[in-house]
N, C-alpha and C. Protein backbone atom coordinates (compact mmCIF):
# COMPACT_ATOMS: atom_id res chain seq x y z
N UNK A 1 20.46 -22.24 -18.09
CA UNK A 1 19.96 -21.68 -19.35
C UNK A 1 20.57 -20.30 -19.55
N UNK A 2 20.93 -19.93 -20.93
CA UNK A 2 21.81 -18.55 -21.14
C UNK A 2 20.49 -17.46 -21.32
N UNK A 3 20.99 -16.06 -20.38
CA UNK A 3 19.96 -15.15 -20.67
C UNK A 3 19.84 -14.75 -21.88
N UNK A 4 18.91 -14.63 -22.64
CA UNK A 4 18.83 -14.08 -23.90
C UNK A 4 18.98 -12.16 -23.87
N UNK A 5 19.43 -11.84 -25.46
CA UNK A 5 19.37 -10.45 -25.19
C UNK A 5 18.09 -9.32 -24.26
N UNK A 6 16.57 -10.11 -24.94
CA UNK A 6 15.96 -9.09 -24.26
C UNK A 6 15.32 -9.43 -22.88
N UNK A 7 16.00 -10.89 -22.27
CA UNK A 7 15.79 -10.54 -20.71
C UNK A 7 16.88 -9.61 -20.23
N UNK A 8 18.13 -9.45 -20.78
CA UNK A 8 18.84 -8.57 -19.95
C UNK A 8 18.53 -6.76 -20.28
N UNK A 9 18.04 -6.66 -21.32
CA UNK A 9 16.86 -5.18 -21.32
C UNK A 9 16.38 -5.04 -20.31
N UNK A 10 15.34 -6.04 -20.28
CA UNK A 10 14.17 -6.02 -19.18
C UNK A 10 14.66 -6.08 -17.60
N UNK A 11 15.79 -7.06 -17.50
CA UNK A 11 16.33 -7.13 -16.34
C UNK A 11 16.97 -5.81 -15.53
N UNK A 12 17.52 -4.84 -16.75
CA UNK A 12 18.17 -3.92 -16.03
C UNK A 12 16.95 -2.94 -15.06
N UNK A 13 15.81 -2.72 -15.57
CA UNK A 13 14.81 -2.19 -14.65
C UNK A 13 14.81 -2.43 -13.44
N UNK A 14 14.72 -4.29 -13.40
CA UNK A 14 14.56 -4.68 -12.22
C UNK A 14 15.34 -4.24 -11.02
N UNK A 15 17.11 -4.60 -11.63
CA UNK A 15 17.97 -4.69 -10.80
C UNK A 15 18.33 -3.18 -10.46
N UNK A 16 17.79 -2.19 -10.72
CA UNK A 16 17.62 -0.98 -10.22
C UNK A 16 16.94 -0.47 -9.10
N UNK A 17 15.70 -1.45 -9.71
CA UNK A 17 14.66 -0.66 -8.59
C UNK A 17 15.18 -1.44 -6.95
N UNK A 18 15.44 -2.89 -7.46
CA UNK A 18 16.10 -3.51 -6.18
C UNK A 18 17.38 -3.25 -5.24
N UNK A 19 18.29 -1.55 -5.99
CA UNK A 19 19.52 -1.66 -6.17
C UNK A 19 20.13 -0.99 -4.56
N UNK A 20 18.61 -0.50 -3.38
CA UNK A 20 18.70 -0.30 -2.36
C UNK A 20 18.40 -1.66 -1.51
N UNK A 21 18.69 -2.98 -1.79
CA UNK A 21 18.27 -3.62 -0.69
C UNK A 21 19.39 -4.91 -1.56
N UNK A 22 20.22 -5.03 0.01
CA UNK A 22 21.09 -6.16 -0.09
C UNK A 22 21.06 -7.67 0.14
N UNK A 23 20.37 -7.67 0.83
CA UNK A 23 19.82 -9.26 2.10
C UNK A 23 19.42 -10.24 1.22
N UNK A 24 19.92 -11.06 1.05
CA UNK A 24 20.01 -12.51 0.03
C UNK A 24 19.93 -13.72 1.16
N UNK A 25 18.71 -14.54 0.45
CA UNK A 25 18.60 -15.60 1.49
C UNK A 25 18.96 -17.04 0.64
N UNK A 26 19.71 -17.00 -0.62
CA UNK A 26 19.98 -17.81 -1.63
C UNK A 26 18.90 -18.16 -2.08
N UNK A 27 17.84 -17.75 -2.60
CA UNK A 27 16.88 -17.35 -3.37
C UNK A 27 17.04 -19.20 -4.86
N UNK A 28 15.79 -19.71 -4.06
CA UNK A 28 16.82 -21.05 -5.22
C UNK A 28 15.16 -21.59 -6.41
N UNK A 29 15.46 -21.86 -7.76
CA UNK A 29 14.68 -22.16 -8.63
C UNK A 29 13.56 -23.08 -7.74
N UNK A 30 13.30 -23.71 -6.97
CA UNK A 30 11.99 -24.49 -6.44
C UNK A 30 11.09 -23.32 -5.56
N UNK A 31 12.04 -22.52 -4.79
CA UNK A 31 11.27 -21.40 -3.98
C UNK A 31 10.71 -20.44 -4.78
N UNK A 32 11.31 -20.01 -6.45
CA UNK A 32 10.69 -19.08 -6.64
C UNK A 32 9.37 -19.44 -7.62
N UNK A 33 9.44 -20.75 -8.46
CA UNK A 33 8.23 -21.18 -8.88
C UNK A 33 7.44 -21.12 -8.42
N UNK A 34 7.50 -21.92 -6.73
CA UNK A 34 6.23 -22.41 -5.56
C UNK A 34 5.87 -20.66 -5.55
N UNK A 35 6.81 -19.66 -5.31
CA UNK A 35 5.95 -18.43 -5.43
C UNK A 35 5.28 -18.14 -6.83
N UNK A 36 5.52 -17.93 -7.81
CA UNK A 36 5.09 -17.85 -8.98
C UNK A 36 3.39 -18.78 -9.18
N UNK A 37 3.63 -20.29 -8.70
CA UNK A 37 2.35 -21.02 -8.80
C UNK A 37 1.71 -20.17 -7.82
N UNK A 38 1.88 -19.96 -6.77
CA UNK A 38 1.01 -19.39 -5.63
C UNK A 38 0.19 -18.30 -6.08
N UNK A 39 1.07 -17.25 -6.70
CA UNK A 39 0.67 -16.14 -7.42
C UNK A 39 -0.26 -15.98 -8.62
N UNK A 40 0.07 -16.79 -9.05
CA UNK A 40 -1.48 -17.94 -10.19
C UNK A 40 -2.00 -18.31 -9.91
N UNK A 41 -2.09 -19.07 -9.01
CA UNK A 41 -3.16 -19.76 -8.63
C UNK A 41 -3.96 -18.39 -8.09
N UNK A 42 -3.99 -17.62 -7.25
CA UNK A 42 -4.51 -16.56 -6.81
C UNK A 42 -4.95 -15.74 -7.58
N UNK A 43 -4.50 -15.59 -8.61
CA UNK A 43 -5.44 -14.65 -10.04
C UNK A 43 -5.87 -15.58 -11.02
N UNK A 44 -5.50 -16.87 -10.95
CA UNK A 44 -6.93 -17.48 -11.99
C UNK A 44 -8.11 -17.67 -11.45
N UNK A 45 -7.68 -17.88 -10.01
CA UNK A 45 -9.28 -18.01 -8.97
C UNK A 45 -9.74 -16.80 -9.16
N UNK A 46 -8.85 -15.64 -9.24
CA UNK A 46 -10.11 -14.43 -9.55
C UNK A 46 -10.53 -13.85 -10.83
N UNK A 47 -10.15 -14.89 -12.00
CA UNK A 47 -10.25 -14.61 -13.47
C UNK A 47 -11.48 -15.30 -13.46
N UNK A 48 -11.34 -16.53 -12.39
CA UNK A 48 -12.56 -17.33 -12.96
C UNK A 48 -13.73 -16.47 -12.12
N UNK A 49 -14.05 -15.97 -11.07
CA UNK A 49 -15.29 -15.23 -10.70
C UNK A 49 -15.60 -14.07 -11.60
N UNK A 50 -17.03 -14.00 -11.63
CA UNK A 50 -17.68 -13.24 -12.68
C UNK A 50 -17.28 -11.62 -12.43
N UNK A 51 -17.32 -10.36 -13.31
CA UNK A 51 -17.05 -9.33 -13.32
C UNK A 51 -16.20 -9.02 -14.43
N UNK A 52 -15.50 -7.47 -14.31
CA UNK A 52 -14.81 -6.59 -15.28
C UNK A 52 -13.30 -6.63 -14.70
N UNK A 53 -12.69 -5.98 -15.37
CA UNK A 53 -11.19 -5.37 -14.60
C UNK A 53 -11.48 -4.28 -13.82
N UNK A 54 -12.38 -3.86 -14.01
CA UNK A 54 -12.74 -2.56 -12.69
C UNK A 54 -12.84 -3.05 -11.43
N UNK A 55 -14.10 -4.12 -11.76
CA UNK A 55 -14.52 -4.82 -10.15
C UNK A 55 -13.64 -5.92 -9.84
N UNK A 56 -12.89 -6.75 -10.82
CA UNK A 56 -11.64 -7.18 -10.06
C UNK A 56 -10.15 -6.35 -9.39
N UNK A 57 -10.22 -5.22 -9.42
CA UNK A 57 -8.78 -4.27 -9.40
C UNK A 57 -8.60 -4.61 -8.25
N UNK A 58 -9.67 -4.43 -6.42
CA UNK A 58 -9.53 -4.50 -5.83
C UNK A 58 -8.47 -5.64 -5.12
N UNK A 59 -8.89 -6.60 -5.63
CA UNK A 59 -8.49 -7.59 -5.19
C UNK A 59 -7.28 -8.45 -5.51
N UNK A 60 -7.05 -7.55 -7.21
CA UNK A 60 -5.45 -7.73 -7.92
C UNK A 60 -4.82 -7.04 -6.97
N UNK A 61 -5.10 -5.97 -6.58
CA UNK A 61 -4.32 -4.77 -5.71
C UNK A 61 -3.80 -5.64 -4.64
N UNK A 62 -4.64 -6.05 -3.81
CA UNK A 62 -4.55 -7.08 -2.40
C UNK A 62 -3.49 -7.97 -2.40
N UNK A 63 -3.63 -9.08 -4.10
CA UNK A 63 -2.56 -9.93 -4.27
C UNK A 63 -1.54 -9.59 -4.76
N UNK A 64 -1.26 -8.57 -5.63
CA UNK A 64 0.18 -7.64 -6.04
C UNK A 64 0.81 -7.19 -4.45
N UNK A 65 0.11 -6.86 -3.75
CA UNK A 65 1.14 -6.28 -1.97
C UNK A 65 1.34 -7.43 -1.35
N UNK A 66 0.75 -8.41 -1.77
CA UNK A 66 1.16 -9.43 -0.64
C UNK A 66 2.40 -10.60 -1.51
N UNK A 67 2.29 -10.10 -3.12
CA UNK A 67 3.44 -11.16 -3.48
C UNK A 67 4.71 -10.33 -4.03
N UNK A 68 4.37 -8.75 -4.53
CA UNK A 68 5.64 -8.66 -5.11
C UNK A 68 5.45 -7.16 -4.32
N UNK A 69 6.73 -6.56 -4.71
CA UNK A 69 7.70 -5.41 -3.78
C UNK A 69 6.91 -4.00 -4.53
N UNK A 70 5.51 -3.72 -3.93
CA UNK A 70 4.83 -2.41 -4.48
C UNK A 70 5.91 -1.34 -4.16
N UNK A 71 6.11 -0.88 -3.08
CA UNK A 71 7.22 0.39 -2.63
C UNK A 71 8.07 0.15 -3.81
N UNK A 72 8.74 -0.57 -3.62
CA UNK A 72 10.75 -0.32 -4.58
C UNK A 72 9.72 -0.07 -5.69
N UNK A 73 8.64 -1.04 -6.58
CA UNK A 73 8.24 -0.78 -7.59
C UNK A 73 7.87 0.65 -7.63
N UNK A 74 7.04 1.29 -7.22
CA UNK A 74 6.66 2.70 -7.08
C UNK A 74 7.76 3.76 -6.90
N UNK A 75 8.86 3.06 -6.17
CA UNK A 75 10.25 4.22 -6.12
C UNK A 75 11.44 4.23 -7.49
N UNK A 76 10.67 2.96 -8.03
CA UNK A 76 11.53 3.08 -9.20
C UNK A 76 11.06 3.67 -10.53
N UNK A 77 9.84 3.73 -10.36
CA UNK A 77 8.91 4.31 -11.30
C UNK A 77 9.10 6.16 -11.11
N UNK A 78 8.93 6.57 -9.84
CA UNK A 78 9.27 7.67 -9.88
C UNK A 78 10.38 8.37 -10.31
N UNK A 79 11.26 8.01 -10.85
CA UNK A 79 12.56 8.33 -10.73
C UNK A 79 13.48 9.25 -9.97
N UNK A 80 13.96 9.76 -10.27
CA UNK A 80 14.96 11.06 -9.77
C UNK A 80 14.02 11.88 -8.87
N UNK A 81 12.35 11.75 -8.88
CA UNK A 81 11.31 12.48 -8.45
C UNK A 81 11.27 12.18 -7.20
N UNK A 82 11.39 10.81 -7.21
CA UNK A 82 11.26 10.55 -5.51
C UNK A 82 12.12 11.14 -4.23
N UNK A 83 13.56 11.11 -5.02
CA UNK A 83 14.06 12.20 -3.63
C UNK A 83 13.90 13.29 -3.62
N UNK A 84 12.83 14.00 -4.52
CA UNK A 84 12.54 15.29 -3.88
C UNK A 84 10.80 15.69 -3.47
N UNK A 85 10.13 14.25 -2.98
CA UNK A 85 8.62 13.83 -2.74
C UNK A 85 9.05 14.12 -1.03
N UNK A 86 8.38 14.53 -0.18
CA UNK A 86 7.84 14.61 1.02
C UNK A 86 7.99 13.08 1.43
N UNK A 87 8.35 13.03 2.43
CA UNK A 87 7.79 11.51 2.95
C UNK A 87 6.17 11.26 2.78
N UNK A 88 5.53 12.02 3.12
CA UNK A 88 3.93 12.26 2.82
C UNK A 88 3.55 12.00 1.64
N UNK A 89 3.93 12.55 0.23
CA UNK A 89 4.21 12.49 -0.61
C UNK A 89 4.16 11.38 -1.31
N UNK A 90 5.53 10.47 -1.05
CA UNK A 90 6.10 9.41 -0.88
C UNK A 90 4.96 8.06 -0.63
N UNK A 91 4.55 8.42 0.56
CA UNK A 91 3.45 7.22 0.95
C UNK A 91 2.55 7.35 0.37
N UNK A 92 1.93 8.57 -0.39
CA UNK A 92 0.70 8.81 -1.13
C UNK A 92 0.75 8.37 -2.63
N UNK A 93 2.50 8.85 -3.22
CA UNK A 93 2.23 7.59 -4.24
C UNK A 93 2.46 6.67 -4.27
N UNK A 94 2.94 5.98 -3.46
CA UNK A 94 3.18 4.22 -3.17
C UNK A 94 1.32 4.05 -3.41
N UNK A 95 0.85 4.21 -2.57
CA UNK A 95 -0.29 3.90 -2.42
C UNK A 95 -1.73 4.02 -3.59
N UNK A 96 -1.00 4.96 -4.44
CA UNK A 96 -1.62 5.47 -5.42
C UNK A 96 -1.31 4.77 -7.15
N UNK A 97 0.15 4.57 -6.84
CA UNK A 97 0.84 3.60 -8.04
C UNK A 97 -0.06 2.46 -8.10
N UNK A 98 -0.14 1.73 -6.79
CA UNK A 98 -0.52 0.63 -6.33
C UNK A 98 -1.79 0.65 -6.96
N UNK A 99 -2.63 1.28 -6.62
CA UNK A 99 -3.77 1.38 -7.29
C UNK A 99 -4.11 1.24 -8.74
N UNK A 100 -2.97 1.89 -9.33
CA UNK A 100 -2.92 2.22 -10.38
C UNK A 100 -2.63 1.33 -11.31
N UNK A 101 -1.99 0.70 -10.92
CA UNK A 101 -1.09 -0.43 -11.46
C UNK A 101 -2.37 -1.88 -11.44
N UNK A 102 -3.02 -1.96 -10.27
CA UNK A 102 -3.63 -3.12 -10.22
C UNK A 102 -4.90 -2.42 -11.30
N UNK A 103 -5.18 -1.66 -11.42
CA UNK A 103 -6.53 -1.19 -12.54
C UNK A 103 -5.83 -1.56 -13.67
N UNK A 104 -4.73 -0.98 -14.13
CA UNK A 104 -4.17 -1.85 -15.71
C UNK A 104 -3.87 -2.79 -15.81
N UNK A 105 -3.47 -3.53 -15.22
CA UNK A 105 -3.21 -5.28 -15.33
C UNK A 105 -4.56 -5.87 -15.04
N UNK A 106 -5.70 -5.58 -14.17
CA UNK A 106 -6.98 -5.95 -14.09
C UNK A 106 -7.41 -6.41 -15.69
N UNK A 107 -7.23 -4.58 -16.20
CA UNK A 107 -8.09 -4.98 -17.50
C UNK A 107 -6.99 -5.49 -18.57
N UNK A 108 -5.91 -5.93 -18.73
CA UNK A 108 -4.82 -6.26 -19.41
C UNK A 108 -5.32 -7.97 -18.99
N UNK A 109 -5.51 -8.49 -18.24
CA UNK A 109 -5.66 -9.77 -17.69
C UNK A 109 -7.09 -9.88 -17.92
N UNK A 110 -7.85 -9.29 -18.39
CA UNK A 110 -9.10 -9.28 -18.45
C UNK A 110 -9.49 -10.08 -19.57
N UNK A 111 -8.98 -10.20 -20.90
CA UNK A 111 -8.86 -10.76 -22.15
C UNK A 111 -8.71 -12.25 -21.67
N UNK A 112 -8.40 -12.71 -20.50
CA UNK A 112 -7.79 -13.88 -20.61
C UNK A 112 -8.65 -14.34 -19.00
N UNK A 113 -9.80 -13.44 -19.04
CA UNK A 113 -11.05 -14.19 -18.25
C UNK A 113 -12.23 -15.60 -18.00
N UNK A 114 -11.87 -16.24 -17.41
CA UNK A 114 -12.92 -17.52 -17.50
C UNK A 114 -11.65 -18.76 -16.66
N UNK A 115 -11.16 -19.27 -17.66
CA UNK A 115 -10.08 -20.48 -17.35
C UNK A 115 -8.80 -20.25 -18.58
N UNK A 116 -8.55 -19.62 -18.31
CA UNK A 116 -7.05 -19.44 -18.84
C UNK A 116 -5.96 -20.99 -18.86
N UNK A 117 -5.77 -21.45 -19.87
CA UNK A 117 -4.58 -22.26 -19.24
C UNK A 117 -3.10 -21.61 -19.29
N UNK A 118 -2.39 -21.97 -18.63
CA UNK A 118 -1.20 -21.32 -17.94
C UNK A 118 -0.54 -22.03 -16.53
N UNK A 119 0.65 -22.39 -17.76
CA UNK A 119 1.60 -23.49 -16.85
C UNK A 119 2.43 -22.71 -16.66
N UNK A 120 3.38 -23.33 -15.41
CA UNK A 120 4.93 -22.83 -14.87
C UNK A 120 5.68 -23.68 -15.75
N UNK A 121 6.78 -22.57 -16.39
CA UNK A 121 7.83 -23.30 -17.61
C UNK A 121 8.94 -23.43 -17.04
N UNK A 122 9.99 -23.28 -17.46
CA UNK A 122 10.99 -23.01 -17.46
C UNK A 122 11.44 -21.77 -15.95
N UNK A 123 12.90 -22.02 -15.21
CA UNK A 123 13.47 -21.06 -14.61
C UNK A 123 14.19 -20.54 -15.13
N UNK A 124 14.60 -19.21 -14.88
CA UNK A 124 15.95 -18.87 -15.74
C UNK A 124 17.22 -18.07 -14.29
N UNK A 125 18.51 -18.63 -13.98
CA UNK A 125 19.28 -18.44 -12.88
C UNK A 125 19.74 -17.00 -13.78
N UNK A 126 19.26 -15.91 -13.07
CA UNK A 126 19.55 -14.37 -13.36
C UNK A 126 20.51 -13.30 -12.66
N UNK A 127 21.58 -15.02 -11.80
CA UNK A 127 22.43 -14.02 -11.25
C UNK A 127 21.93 -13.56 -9.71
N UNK A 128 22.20 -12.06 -9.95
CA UNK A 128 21.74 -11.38 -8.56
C UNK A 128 20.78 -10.20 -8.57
N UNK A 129 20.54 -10.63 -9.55
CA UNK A 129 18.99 -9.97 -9.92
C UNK A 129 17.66 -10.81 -9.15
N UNK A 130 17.93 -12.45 -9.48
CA UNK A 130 16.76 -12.88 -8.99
C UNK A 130 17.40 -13.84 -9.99
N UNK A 131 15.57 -14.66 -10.11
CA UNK A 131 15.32 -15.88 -10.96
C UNK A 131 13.80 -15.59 -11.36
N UNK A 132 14.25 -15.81 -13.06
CA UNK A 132 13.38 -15.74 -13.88
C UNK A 132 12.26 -17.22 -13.56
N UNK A 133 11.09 -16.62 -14.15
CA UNK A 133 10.20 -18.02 -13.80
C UNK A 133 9.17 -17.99 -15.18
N UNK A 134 9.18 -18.41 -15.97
CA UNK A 134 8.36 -18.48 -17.25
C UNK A 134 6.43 -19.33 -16.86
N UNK A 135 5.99 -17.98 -17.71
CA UNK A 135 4.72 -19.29 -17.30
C UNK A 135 3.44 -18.20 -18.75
N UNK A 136 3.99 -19.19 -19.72
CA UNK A 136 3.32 -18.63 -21.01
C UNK A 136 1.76 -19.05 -21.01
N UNK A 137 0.92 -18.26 -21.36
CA UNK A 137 -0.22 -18.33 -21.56
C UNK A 137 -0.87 -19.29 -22.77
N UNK A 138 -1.59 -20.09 -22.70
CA UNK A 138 -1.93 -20.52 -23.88
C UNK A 138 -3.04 -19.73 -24.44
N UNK A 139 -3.04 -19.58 -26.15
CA UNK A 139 -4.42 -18.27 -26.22
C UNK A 139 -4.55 -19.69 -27.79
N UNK A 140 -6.07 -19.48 -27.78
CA UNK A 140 -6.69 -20.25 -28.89
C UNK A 140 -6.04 -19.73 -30.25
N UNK A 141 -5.66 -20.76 -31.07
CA UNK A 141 -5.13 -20.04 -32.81
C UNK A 141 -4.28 -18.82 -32.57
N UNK A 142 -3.33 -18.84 -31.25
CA UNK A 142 -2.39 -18.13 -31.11
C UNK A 142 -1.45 -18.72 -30.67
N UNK A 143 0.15 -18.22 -30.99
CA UNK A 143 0.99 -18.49 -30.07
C UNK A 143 0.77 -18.01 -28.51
N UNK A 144 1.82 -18.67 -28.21
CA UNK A 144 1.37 -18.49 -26.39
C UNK A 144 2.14 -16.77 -26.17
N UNK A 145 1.16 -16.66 -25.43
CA UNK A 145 1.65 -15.46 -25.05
C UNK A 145 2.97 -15.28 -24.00
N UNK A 146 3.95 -15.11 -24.29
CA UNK A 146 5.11 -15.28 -23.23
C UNK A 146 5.17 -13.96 -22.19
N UNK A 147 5.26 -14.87 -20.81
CA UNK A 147 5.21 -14.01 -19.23
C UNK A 147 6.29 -14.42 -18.77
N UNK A 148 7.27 -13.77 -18.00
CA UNK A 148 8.11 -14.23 -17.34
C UNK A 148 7.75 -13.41 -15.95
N UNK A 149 8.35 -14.10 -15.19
CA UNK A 149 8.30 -13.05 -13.69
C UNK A 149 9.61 -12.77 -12.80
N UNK A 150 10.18 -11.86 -12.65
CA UNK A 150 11.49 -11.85 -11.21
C UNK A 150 10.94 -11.90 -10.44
N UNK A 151 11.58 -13.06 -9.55
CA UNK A 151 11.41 -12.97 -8.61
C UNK A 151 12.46 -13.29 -7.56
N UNK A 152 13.06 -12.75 -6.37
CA UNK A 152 14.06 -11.75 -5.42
C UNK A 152 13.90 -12.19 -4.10
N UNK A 153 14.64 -12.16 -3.55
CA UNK A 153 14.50 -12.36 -2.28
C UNK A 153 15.87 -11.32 -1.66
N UNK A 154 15.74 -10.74 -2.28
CA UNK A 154 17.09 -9.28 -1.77
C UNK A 154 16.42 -8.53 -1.13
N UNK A 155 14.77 -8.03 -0.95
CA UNK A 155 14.14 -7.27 -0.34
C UNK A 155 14.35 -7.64 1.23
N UNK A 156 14.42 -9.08 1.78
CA UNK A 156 13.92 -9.45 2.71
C UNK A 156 13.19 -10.88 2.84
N UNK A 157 12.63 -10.85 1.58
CA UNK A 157 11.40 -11.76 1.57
C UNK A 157 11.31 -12.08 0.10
N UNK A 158 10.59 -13.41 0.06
CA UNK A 158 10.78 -13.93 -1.67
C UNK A 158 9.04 -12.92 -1.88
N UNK A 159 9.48 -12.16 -3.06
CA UNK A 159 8.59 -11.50 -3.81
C UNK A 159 8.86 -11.29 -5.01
N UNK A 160 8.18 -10.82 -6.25
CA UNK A 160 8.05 -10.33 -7.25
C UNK A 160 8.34 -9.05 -7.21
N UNK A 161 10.02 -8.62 -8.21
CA UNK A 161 10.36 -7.76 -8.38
C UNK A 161 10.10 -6.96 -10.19
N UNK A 162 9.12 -7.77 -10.90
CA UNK A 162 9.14 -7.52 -12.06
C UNK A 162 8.18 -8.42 -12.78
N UNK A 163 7.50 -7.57 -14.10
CA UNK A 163 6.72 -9.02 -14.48
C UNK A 163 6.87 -8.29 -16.26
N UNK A 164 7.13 -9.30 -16.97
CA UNK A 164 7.97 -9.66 -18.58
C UNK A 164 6.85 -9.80 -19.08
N UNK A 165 5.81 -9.14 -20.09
CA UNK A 165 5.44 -9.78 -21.04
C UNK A 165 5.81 -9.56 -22.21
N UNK A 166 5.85 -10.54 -22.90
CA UNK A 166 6.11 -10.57 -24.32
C UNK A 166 7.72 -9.66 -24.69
N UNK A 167 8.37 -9.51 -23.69
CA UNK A 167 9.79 -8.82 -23.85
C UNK A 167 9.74 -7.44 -23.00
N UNK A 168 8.63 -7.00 -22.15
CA UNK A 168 8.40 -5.94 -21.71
C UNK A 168 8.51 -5.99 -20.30
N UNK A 169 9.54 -5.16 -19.95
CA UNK A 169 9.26 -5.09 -18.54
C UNK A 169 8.12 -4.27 -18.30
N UNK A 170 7.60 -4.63 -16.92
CA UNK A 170 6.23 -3.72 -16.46
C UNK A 170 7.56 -2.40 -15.47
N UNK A 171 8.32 -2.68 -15.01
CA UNK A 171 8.99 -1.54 -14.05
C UNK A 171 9.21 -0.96 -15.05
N UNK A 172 10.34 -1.12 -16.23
CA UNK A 172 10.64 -0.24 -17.29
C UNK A 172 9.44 0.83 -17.80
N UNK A 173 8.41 0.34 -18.50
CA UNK A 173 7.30 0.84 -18.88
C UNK A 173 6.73 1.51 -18.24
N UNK A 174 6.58 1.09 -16.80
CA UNK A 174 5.75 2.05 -16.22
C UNK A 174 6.58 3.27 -15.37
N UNK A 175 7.77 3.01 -15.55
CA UNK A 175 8.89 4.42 -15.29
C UNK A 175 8.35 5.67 -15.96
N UNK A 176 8.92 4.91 -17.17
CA UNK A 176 8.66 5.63 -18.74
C UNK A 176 7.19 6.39 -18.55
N UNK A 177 6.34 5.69 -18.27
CA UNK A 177 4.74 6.63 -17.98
C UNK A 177 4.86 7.16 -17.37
N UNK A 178 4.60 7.17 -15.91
CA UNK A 178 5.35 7.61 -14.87
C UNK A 178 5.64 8.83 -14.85
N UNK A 179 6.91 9.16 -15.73
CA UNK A 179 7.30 10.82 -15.72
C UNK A 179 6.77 11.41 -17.05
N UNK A 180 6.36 10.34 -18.16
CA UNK A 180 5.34 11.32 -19.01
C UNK A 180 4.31 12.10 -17.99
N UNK A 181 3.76 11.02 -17.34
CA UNK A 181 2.80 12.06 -16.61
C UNK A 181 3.07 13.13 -16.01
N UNK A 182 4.25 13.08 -15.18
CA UNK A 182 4.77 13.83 -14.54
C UNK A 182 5.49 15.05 -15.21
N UNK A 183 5.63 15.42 -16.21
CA UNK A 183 5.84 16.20 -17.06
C UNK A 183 5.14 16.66 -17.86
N UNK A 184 3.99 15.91 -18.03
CA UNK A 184 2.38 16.53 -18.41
C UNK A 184 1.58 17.71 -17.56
N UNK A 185 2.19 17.48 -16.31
CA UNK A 185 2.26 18.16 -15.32
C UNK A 185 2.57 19.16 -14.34
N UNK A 186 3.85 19.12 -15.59
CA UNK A 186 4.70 20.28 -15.33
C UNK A 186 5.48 20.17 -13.30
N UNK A 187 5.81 19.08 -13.28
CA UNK A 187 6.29 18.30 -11.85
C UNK A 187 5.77 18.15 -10.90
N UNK A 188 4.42 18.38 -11.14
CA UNK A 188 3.34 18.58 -9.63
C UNK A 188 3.52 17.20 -9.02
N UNK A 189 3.81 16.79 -8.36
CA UNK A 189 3.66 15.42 -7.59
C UNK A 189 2.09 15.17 -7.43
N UNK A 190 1.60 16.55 -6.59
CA UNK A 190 0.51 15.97 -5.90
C UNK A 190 -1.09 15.87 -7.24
N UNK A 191 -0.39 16.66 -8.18
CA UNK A 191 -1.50 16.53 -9.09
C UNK A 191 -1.58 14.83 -9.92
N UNK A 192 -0.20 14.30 -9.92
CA UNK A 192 0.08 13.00 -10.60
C UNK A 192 -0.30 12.60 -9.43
N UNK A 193 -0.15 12.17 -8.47
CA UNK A 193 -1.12 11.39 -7.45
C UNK A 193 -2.44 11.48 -7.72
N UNK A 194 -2.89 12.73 -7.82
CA UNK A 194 -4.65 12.55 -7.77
C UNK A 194 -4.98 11.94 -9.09
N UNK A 195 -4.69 11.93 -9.71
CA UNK A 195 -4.31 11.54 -11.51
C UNK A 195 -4.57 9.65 -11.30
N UNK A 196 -3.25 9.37 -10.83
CA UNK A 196 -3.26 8.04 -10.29
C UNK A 196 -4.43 7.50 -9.46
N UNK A 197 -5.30 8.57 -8.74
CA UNK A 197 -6.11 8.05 -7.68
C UNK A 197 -7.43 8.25 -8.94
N UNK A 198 -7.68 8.70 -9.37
CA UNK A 198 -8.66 8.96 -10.26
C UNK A 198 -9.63 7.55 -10.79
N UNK A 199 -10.93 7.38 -10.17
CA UNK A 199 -11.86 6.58 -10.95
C UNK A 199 -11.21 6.70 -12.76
N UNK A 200 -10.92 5.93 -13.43
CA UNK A 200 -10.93 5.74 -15.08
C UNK A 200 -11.35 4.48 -15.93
């Protein structure tokens, strides 16, 4: 299938943040679906238990580290900032992105609480970026909401290097925030960490 213009937008995020790690295990369209279903299946089971995006964050958090690449994501978000973060630093906003990140997709995924339907579509072969994996949402008297996901196995390990909605990368976007904040800030690292760590 030919990439369309705005996966290769979205793609360039990806293939950035991935652009420190070489190790390719031929990464092939059946391995990265079976990850993709896995990864669904694991957040509709927790769409369907009762609660908010607050009291689910925890546990988005849990399944975001165990399927896709939090570090590179968090080092790519920082930008140019990160080589001048402390190693200390460094681990405090990995850890803090992380957080951060699973509280907005909590309540972003929250709209689409109970039984969501949501099939695996289409792959898309992205080169050496990864492989695209489509899996559109169905929403009542709406078009489907379109998700795509990268997913990589250049880290080491097949994970999620990116997640597409509706034409949006989440790495891109959350770069882009990222150093708004950080310039809201006037470059404090450690104040955008506590920022990030912040009950909201």
């Amino acid at each position: 299938m030919i990439l369309r213009r705005r996966h290769f937008l979205a793609l360039g995020a990806a293939v950035a943040a991935t652009a420190g790690s070489s190790v390719s295990y031929a990464l092939s369209p059946e391995e990265a679906r079976a990850h993709v279903q896995a990864t669904l299946d694991e957040i509709l089971s927790l769409l369907r238990e009762p609660g908010s995006g607050e009291s689910r964050a925890p546990k988005l958090q849990a399944i975001m580290e165990r399927r896709a690449n939090m570090p590179l994501l968090a080092k790519f978000s920082a930008g140019r900032n990160w080589r001048e973060m402390s190693s200390g630093d460094q681990s405090d906003f990995v850890s803090a992105f992380s957080r951060y990140i699973s509280v907005t997709y909590a309540r972003r995924f929250d709209e689409y609480s109970g039984d969501p339907k949501i099939l695996i579509g289409k792959t898309i072969d992205a080169g050496r970026k990864g492989i695209l994996v489509e899996s559109p949402i169905e929403v009542p008297d709406r078009e489907p909401v379109a998700v795509e996901w990268l997913v990589s196995d250049r880290g080491g390990r097949i994970e999620i290097v990116d997640l597409i909605i509706e034409g949006i990368s989440m790495a891109a976007s959350q770069r882009e925030e990222i150093n708004a904040m950080l310039e809201k800030r006037n470059g404090d690292v450690k104040a955008l960490i506590a920022h990030l760590r912040a009950p909201s």
